[in-house]
Protein backbone atom coordinates (compact mmCIF):
# COMPACT_ATOMS: atom_id res chain seq x y z
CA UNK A 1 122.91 91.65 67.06
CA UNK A 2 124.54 88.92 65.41
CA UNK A 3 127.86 88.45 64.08
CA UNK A 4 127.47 90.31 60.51
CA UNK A 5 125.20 93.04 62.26
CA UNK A 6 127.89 95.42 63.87
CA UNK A 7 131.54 96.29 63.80
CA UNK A 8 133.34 95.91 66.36
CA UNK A 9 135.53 98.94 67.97
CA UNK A 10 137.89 100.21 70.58
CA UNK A 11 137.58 103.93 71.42
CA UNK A 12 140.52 104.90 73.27
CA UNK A 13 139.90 108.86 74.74
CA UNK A 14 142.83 111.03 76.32
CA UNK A 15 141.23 114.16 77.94
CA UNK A 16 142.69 117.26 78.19
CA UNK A 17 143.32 117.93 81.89
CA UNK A 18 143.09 121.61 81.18
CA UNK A 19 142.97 123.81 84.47
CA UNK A 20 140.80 121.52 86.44
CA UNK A 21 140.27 117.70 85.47
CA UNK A 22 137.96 117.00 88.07
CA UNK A 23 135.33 119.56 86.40
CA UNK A 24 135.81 118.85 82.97
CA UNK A 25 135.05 114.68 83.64
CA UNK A 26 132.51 115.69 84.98
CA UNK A 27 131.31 117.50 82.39
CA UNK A 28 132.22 115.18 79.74
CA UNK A 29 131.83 111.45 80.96
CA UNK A 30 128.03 111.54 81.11
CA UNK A 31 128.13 113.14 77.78
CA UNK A 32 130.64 110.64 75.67
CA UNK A 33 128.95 107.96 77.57
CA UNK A 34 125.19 108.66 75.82
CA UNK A 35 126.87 109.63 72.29
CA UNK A 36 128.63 106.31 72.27
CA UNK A 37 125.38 104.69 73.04
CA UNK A 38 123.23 106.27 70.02
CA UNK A 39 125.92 104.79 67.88
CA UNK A 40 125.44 101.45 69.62
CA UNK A 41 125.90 99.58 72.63
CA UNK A 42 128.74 100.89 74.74
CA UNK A 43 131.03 99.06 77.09
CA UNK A 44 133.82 100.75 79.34
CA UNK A 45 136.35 99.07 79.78
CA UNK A 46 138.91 100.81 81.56
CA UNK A 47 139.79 104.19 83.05
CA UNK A 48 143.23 105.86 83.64
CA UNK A 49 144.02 106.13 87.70
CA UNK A 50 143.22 110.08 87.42
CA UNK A 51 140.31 109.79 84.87
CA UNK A 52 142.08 111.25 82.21
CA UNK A 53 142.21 108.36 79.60
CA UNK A 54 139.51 106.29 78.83
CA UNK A 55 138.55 103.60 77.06
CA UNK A 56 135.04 101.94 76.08
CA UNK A 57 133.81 98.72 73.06
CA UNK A 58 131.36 99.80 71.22
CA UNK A 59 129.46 97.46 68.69
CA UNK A 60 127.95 99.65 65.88
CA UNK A 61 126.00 98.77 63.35
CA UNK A 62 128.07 98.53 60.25
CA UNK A 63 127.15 101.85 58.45
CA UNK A 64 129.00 103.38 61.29
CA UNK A 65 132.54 104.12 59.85
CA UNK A 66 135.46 105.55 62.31
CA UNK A 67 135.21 108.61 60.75
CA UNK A 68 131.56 108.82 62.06
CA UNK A 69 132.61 108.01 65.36
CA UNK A 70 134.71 110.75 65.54
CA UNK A 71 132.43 113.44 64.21
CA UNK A 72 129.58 111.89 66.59
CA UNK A 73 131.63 112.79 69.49
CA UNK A 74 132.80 116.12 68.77
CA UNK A 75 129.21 117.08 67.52
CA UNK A 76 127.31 119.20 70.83
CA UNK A 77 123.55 118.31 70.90
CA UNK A 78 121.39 121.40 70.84
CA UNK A 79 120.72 121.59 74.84
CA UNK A 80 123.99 119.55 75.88
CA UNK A 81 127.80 120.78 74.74
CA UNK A 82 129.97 118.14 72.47
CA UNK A 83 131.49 114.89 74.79
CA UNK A 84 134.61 115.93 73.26
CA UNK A 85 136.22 119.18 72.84
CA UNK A 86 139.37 120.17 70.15
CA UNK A 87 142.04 119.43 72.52
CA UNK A 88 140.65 115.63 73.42
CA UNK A 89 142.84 113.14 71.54
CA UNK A 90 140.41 110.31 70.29
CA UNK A 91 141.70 106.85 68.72
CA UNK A 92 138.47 104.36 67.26
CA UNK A 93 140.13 100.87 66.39
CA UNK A 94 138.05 98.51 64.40
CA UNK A 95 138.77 95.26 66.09
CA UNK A 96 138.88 92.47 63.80
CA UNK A 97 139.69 88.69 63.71
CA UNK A 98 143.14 88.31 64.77
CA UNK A 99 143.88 91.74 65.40
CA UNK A 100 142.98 91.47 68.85
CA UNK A 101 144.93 89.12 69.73
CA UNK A 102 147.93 91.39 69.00
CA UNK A 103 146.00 94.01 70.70
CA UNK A 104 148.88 93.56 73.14
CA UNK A 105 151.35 95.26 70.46
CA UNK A 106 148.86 98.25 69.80
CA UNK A 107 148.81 98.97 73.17
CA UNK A 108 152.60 98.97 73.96
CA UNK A 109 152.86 101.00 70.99
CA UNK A 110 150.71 103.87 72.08
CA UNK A 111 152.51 103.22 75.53
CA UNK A 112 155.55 104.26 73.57
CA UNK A 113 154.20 106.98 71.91
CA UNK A 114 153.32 108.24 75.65
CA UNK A 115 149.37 108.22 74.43
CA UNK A 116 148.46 105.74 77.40
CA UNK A 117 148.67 106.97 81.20
């Protein structure tokens, strides 16, 4: 894709550990992994020590608003359950020029907020 072809996000993913995080991961990576990709092509880029938080770049073609993201991912296929379930917190960041180079700020904010591991 070229430049003007896709939008550019961050998808940052906290999982609810639940009774047993191992299990649910399990469950759920493969899942949020091949959602993200119908929407476009998916990157992780990094994972919390225990698994818990993730977070992948996604470049989606630009009639894919955050709003879709969101309802993408919390949407079960008809054989498969939904990559997320309600208790999943989900932040989609459109990255744009100059933006990520204070993504340093965003992050130290959510560290704040206690949303990063």
């Amino acid at each position: 894709m070229s430049d003007d072809e896709f939008i550019p996000y961050l998808i940052l993913v906290r999982f609810d550990k639940g009774e047993d995080l191992r299990d649910r991961l399990h469950e759920s990576l493969p899942l949020l992994q091949n959602s993200l990709k119908e929407l476009g092509e998916a990157i992780p880029a990094l994972s919390s020590y225990d698994g818990s938080a993730v977070a992948y770049l996604l470049s989606a073609r630009p009639s894919v608003q955050p709003e879709h993201v969101l309802a993408h991912l919390r949407t079960a296929k008809s054989h498969e359950g939904a990559p997320l379930k309600t208790q999943d917190k989900v932040l989609v960041i459109s990255v744009e020029l100059g933006l990520a180079s204070r993504l340093d700020l965003v992050t130290d904010w959510l560290r704040n907020c206690g949303a990063l591991a």
